[in-house]
Protein backbone atom coordinates (compact mmCIF):
# COMPACT_ATOMS: atom_id res chain seq x y z
CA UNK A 1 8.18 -8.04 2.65
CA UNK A 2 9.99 -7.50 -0.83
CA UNK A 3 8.55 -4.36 -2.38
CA UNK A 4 7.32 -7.17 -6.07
CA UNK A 5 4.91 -9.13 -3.39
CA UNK A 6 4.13 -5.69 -2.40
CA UNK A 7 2.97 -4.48 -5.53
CA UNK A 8 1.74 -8.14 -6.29
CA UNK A 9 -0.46 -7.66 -3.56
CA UNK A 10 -1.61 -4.12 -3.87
CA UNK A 11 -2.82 -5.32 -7.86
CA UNK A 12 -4.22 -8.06 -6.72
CA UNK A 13 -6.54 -6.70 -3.98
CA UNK A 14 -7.55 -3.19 -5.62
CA UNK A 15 -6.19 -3.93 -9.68
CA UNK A 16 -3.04 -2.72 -11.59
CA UNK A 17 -4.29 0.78 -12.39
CA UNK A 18 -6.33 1.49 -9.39
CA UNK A 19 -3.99 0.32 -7.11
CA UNK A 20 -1.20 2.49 -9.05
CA UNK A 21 -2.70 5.27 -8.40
CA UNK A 22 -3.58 4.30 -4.84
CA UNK A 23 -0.14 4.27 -4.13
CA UNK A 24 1.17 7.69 -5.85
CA UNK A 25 -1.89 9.80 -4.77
CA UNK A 26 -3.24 8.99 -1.81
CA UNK A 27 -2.10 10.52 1.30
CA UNK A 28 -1.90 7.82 4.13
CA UNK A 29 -2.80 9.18 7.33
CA UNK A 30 -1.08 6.72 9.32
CA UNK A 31 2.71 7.60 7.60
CA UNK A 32 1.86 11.01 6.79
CA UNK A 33 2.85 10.69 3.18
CA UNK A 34 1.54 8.66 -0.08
CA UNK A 35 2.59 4.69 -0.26
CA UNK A 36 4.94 6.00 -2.58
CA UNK A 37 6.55 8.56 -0.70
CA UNK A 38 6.99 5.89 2.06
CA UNK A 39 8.60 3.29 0.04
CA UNK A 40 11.28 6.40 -1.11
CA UNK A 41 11.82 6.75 2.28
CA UNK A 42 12.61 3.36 3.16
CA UNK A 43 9.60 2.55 4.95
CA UNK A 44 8.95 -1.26 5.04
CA UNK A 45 6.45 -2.81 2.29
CA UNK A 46 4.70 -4.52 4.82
CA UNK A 47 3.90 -1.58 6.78
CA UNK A 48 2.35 0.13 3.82
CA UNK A 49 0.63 -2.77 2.92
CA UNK A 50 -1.08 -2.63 6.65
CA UNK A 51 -1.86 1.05 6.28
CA UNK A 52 -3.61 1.30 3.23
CA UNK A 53 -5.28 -2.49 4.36
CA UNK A 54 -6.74 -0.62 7.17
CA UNK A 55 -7.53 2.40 5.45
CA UNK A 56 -9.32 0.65 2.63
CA UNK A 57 -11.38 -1.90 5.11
CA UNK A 58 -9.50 -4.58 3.33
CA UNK A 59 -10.66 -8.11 5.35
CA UNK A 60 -8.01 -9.13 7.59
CA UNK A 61 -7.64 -12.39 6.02
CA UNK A 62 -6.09 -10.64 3.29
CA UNK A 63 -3.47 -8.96 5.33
């Protein structure tokens, strides 16, 4: 997944600002770090996207 229909998808699903600040601040059990942390590491959009679907209880349709 390219890291635009990453954020694409995190706005669309929780809003730009919300979904911002999901991403910088909150800690992802699942990696261990923030979504942002992850994506500085190298860690694949998708994955992130799955995380922080599952953490949220986002439907799976919208995986």
């Amino acid at each position: 997944m390219r890291l635009t229909d990453f954020t694409e998808l995190l706005h669309t699903e929780f809003g730009a600002a919300r979904g911002d600040s999901i991403l910088a601040d909150h800690m992802i059990p699942a990696l261990g770090k923030t979504g942002a942390q992850a994506i500085e590491d190298g860690v694949d959009p998708r994955d992130i996207w799955r995380a922080l679907c599952a953490e949220f209880d986002v439907p799976r349709s919208r995986w």
